[in-house]
N, C-alpha and C. Protein backbone atom coordinates (compact mmCIF):
# COMPACT_ATOMS: atom_id res chain seq x y z
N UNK A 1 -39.35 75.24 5.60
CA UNK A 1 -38.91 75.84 6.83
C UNK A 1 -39.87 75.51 7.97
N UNK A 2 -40.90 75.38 7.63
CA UNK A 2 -42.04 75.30 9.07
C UNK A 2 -42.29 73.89 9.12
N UNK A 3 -41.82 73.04 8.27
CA UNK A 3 -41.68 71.55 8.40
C UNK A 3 -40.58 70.59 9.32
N UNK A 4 -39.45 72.04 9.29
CA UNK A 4 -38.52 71.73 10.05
C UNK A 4 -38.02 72.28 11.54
N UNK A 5 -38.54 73.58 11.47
CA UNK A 5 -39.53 74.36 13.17
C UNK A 5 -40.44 73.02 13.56
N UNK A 6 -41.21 72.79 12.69
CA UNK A 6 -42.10 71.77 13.92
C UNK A 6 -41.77 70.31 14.15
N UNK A 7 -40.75 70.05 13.49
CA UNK A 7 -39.56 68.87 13.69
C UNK A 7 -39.18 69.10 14.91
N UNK A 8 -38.26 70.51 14.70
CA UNK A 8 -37.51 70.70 16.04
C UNK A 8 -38.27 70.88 17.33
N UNK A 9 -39.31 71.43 17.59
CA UNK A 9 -40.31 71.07 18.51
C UNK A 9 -40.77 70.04 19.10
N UNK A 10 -41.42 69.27 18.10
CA UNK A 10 -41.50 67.72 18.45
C UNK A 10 -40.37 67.11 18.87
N UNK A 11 -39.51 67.01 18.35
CA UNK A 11 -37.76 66.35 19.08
C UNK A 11 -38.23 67.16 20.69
N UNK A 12 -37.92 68.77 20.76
CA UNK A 12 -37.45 68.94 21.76
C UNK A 12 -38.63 68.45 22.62
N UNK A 13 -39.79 68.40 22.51
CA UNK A 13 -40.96 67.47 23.76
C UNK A 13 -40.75 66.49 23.89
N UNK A 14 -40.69 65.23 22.92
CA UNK A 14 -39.94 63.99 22.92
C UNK A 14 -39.03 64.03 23.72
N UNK A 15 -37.92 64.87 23.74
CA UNK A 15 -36.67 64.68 24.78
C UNK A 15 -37.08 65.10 26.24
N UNK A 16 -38.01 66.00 26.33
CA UNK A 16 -38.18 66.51 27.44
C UNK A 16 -39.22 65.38 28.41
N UNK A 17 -40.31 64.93 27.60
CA UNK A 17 -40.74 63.98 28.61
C UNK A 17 -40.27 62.90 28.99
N UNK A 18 -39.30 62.77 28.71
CA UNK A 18 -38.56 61.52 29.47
C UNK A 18 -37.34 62.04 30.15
N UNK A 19 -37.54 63.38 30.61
CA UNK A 19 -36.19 64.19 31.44
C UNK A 19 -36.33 63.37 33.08
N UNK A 20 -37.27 63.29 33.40
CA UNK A 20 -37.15 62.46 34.53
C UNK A 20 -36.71 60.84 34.54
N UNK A 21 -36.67 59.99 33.71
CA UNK A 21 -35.92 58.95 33.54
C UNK A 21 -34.37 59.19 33.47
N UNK A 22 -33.60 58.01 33.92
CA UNK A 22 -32.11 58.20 34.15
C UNK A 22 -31.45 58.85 32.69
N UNK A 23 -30.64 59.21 32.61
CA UNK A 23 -29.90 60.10 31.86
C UNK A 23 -30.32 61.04 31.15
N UNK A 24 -31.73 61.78 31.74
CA UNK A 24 -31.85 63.21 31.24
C UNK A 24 -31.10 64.56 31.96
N UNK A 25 -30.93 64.95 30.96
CA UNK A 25 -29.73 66.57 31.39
C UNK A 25 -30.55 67.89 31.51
N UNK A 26 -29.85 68.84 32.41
CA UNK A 26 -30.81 69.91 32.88
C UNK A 26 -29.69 71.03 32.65
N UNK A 27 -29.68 72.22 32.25
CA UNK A 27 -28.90 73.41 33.02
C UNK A 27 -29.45 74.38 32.84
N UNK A 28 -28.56 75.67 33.63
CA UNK A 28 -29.72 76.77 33.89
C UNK A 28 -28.84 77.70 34.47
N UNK A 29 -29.28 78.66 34.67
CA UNK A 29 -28.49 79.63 35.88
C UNK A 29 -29.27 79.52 37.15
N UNK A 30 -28.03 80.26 38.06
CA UNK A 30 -28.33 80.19 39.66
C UNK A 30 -27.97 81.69 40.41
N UNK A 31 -28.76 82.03 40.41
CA UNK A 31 -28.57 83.40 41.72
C UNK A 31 -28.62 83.10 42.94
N UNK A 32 -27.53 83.32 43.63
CA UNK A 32 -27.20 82.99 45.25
C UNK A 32 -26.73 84.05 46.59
N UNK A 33 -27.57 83.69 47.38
CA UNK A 33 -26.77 84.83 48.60
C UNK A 33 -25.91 84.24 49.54
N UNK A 34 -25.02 84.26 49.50
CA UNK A 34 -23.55 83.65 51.06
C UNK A 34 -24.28 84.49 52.06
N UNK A 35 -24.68 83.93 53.04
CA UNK A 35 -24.60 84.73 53.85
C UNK A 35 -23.34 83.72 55.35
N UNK A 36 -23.30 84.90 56.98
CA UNK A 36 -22.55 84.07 57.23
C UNK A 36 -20.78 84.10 57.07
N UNK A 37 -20.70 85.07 55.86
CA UNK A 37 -19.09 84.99 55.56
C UNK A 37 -18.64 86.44 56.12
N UNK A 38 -19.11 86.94 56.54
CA UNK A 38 -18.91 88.32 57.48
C UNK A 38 -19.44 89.22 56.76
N UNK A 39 -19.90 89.69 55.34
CA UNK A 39 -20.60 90.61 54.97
C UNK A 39 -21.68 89.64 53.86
N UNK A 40 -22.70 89.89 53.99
CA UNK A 40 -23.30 89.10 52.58
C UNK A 40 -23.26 89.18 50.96
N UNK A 41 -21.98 88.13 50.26
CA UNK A 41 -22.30 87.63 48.83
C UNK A 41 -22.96 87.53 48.03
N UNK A 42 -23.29 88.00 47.13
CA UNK A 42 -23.96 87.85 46.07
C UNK A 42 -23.29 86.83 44.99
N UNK A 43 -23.86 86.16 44.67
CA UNK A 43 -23.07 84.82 43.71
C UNK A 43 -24.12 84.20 42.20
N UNK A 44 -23.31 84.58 41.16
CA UNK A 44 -24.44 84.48 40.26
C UNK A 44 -23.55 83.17 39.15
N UNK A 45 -24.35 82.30 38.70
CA UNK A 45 -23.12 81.11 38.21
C UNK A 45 -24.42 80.20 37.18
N UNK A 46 -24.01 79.00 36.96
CA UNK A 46 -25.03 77.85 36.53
C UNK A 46 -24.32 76.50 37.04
N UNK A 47 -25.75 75.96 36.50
CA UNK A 47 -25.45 74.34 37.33
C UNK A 47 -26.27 73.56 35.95
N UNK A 48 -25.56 72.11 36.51
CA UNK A 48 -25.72 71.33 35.40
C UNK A 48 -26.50 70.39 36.16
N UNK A 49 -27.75 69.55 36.00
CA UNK A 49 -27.89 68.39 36.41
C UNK A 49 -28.17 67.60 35.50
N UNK A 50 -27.50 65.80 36.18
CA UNK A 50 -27.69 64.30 35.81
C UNK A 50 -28.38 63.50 36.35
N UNK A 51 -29.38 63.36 35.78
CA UNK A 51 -30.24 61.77 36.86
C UNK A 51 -29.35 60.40 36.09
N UNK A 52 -28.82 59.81 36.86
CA UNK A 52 -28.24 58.69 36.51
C UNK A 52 -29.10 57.47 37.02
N UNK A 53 -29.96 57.59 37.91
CA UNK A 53 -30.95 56.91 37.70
C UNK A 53 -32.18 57.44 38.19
N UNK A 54 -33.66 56.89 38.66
CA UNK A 54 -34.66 57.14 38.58
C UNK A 54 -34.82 58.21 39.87
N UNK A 55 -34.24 58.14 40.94
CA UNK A 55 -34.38 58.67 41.97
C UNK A 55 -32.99 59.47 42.23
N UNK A 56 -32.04 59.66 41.54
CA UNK A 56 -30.25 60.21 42.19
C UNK A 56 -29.91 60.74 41.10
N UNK A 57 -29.64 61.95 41.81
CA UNK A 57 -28.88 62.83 40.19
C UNK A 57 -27.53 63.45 40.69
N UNK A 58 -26.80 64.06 40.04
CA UNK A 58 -25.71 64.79 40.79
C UNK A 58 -25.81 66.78 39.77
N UNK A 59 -24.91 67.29 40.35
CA UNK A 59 -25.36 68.48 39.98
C UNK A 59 -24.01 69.35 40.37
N UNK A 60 -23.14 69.65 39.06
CA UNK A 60 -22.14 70.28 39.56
C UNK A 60 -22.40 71.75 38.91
N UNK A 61 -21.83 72.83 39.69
CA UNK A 61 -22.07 73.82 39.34
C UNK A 61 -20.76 74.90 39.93
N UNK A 62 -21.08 76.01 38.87
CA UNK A 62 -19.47 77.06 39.21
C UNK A 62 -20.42 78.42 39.41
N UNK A 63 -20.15 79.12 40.30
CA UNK A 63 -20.49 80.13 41.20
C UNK A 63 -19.53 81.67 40.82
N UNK A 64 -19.56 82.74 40.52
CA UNK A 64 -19.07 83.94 40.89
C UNK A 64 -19.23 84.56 41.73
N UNK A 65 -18.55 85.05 42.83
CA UNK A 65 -18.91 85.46 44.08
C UNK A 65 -18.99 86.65 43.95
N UNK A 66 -19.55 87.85 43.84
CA UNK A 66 -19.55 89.08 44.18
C UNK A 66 -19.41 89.66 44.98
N UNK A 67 -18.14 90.04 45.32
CA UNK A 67 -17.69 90.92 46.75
C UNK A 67 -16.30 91.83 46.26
N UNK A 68 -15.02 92.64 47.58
CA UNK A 68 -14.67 92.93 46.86
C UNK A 68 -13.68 92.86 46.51
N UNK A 69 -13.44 91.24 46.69
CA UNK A 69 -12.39 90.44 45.46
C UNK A 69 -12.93 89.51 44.68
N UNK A 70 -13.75 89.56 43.89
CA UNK A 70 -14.18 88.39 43.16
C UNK A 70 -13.47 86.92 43.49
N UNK A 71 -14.41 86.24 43.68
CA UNK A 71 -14.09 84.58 43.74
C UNK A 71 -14.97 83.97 43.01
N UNK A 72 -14.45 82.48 43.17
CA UNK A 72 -15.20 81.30 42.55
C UNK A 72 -15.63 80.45 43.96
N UNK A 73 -17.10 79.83 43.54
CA UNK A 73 -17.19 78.53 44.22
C UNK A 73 -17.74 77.81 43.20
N UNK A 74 -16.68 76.87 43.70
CA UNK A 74 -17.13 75.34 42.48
C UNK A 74 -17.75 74.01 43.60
N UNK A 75 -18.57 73.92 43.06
CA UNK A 75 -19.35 72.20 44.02
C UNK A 75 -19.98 71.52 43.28
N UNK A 76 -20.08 70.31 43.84
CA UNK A 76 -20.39 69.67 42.73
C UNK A 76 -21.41 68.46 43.83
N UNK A 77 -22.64 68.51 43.87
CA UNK A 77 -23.71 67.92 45.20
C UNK A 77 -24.59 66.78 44.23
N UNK A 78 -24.55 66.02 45.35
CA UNK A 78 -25.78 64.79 44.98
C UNK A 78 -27.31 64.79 45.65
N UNK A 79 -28.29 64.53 44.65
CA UNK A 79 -29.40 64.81 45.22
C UNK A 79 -30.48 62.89 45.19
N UNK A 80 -30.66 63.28 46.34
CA UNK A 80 -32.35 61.95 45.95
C UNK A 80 -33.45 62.69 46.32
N UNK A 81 -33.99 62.75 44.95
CA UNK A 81 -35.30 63.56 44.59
C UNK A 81 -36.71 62.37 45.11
N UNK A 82 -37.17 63.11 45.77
CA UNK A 82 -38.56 62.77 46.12
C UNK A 82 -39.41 63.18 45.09
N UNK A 83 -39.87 62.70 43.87
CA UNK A 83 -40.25 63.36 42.90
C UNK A 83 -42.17 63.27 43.25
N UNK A 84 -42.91 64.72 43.20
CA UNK A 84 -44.40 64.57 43.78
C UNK A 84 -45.10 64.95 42.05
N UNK A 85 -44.66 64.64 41.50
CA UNK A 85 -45.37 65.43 40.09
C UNK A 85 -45.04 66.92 39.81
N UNK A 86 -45.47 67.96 40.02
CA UNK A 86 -45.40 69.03 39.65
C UNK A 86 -43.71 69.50 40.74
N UNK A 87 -44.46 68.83 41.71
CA UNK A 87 -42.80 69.76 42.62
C UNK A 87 -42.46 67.93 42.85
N UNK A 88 -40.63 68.43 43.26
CA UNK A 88 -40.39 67.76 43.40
C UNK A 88 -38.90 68.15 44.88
N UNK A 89 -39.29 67.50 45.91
CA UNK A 89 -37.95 67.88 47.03
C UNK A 89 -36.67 66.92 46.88
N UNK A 90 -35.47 67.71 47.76
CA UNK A 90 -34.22 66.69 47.09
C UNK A 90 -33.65 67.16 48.58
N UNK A 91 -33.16 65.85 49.27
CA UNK A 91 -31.89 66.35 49.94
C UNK A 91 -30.41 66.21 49.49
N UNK A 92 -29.43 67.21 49.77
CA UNK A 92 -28.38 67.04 48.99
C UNK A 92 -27.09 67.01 50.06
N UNK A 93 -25.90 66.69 49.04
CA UNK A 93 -24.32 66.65 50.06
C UNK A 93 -23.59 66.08 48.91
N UNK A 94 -22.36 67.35 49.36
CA UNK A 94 -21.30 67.23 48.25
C UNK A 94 -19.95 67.72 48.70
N UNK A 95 -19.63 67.90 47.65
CA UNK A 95 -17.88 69.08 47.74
C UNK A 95 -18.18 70.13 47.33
N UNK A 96 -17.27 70.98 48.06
CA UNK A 96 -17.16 72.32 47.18
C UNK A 96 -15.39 72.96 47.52
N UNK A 97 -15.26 73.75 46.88
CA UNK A 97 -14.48 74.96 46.93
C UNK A 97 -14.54 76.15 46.40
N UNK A 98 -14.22 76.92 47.04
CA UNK A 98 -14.00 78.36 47.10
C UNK A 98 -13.13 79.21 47.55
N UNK A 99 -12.93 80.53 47.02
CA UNK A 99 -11.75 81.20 47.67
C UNK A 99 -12.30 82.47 47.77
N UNK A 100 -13.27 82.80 49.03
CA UNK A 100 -14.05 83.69 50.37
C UNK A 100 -12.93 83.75 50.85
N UNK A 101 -11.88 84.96 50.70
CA UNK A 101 -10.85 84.86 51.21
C UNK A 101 -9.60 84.36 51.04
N UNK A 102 -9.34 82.98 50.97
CA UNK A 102 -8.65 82.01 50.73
C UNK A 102 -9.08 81.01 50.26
N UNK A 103 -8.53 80.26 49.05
CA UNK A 103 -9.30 79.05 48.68
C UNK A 103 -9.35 78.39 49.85
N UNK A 104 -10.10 77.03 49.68
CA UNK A 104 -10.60 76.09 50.40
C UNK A 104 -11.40 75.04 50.20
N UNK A 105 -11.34 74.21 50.86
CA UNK A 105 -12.48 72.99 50.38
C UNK A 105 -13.33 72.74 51.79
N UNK A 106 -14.63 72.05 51.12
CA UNK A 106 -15.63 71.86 52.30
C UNK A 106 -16.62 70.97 51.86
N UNK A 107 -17.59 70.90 52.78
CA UNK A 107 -18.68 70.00 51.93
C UNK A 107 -19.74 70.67 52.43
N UNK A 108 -21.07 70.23 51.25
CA UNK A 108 -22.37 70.55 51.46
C UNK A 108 -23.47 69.51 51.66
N UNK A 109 -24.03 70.27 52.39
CA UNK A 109 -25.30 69.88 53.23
C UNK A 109 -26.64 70.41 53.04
N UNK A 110 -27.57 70.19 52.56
CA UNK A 110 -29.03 71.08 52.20
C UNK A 110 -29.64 70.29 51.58
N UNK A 111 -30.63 70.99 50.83
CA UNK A 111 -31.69 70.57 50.06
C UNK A 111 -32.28 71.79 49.48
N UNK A 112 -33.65 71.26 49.20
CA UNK A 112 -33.99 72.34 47.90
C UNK A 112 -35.47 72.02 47.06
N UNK A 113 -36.57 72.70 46.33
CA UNK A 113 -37.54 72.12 46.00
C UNK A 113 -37.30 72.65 44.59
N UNK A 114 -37.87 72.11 43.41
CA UNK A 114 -37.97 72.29 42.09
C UNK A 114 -39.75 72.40 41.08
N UNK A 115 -40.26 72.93 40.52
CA UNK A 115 -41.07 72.92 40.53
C UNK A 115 -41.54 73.23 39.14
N UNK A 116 -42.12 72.68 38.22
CA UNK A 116 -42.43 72.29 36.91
C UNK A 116 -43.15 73.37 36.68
N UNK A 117 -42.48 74.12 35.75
CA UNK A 117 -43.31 75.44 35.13
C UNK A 117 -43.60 74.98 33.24
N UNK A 118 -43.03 74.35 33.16
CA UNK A 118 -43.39 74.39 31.69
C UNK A 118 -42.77 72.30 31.25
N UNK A 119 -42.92 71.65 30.32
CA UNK A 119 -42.14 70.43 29.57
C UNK A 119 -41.00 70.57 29.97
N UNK A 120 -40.19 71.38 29.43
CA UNK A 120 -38.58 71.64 29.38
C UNK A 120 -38.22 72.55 30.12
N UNK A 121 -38.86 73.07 31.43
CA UNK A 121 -38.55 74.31 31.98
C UNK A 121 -38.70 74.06 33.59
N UNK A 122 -38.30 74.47 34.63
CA UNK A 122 -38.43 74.10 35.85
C UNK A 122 -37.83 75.47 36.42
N UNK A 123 -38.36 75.84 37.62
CA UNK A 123 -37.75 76.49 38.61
C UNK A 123 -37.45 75.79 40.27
N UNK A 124 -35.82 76.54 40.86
CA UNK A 124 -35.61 75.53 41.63
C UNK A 124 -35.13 76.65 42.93
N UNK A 125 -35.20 75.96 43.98
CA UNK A 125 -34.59 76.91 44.77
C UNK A 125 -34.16 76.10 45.89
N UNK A 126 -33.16 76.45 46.75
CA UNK A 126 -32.26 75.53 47.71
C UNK A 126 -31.63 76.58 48.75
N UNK A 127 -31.31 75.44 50.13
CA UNK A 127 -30.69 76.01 50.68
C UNK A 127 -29.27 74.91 51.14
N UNK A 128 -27.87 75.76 51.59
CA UNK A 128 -26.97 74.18 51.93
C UNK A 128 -26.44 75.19 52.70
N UNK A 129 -25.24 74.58 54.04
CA UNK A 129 -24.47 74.60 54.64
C UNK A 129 -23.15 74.43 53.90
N UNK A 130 -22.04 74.95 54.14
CA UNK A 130 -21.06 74.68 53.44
C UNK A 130 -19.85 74.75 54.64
N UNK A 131 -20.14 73.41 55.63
CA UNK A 131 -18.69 73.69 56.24
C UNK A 131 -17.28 73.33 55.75
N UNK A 132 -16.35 74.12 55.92
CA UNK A 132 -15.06 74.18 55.46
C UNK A 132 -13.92 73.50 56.34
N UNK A 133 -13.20 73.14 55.44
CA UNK A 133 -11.71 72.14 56.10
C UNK A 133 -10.97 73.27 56.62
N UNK A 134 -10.90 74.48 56.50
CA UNK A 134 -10.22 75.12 57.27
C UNK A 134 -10.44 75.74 58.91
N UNK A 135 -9.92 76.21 59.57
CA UNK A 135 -10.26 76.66 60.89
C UNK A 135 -10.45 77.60 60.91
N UNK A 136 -10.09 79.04 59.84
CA UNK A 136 -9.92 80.67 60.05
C UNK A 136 -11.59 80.83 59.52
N UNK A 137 -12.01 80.58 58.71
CA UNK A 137 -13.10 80.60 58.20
C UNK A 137 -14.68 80.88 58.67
N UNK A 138 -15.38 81.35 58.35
CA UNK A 138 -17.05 81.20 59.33
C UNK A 138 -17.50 80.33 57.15
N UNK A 139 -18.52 79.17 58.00
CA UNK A 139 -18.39 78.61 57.49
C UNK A 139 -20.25 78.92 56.50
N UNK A 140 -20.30 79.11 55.20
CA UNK A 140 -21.12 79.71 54.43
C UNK A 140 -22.80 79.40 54.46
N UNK A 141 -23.47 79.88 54.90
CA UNK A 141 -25.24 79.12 54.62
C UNK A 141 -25.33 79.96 52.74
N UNK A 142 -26.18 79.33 51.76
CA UNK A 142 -26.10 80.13 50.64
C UNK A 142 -27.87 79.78 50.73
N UNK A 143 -28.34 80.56 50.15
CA UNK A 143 -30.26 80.38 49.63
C UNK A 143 -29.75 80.95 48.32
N UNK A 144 -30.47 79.94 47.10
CA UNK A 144 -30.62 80.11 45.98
C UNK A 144 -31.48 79.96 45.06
N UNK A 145 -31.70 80.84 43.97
CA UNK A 145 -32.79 80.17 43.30
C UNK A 145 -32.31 80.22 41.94
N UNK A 146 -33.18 79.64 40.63
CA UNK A 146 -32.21 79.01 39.45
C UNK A 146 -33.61 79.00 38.87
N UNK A 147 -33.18 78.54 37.42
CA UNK A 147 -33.95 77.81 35.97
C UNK A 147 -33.22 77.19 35.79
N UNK A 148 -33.97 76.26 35.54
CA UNK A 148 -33.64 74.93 34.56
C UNK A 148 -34.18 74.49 33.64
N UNK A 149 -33.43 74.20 32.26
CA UNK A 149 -34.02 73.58 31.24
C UNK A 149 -33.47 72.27 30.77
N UNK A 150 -34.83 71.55 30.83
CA UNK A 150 -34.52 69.95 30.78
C UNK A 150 -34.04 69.65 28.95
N UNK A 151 -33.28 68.63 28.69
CA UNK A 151 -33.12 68.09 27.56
C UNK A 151 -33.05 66.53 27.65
């Protein structure tokens, strides 16, 4: 049994130090505030990220909106990570939708810093714009923060 605990250990560091080379995978949860949409959101969800190569990852993620009709926002944003060692900054822009009201689609705009707490472990936090294709709308700022665990 403890031959095969410290198997699985070793694998999981092995996988983890090469999470920054192209095709390492990340997910995690995300706690978020909408603000901006006429009362402030609470939005609690996870996100997935892909480095597909050394510097560009993409990162789609599904959102629960807490208000008082429950919604979804789904987006799905691309990042180029400025990677500094321990932290690392990203500006991002994507799609999203949500239904704040009425569904809708829009795109995002932001960025965000990430910051190496452990091999396989990271904390991240971001901010984006989310203007919307519709006209009735005020259009969403969200600040978020997350874990991530690399594989």
């Amino acid at each position: 049994m403890k031959k095969i605990l410290l198997l699985a250990i070793a694998a999981i560091f092995a996988v983890s130090a090469s999470a920054q080379e192209a095709g390492g995978w990340a997910l995690g949860p995300r706690l978020g505030i909408y603000t901006n949409t006429g009362d402030t959101v609470l939005g609690i969800g996870g996100m997935a990220r892909y480095r597909f190569a050394s510097n560009w990852r993409v990162e789609p993620s599904i959102t629960a909106l807490l208000h008082e009709h429950c919604s979804l926002d789904i987006s799905c944003d691309a990042h180029y990570v400025f990677d500094m060692g321990v932290v690392r900054l990203y500006p991002a822009v994507g799609l999203t939708a949500n239904d704040i009201g009425k569904w809708a689609a829009g795109v995002n705009v932001g960025g965000g810093v990430d910051f190496n707490v452990a091999n396989i472990f990271e904390m991240t936090a971001g901010l984006k714009w989310s203007p919307m294709f519709d006209d009735v709308r005020k259009n969403p700022v969200t600040i978020s923060i997350g874990a991530m665990f690399k594989f």
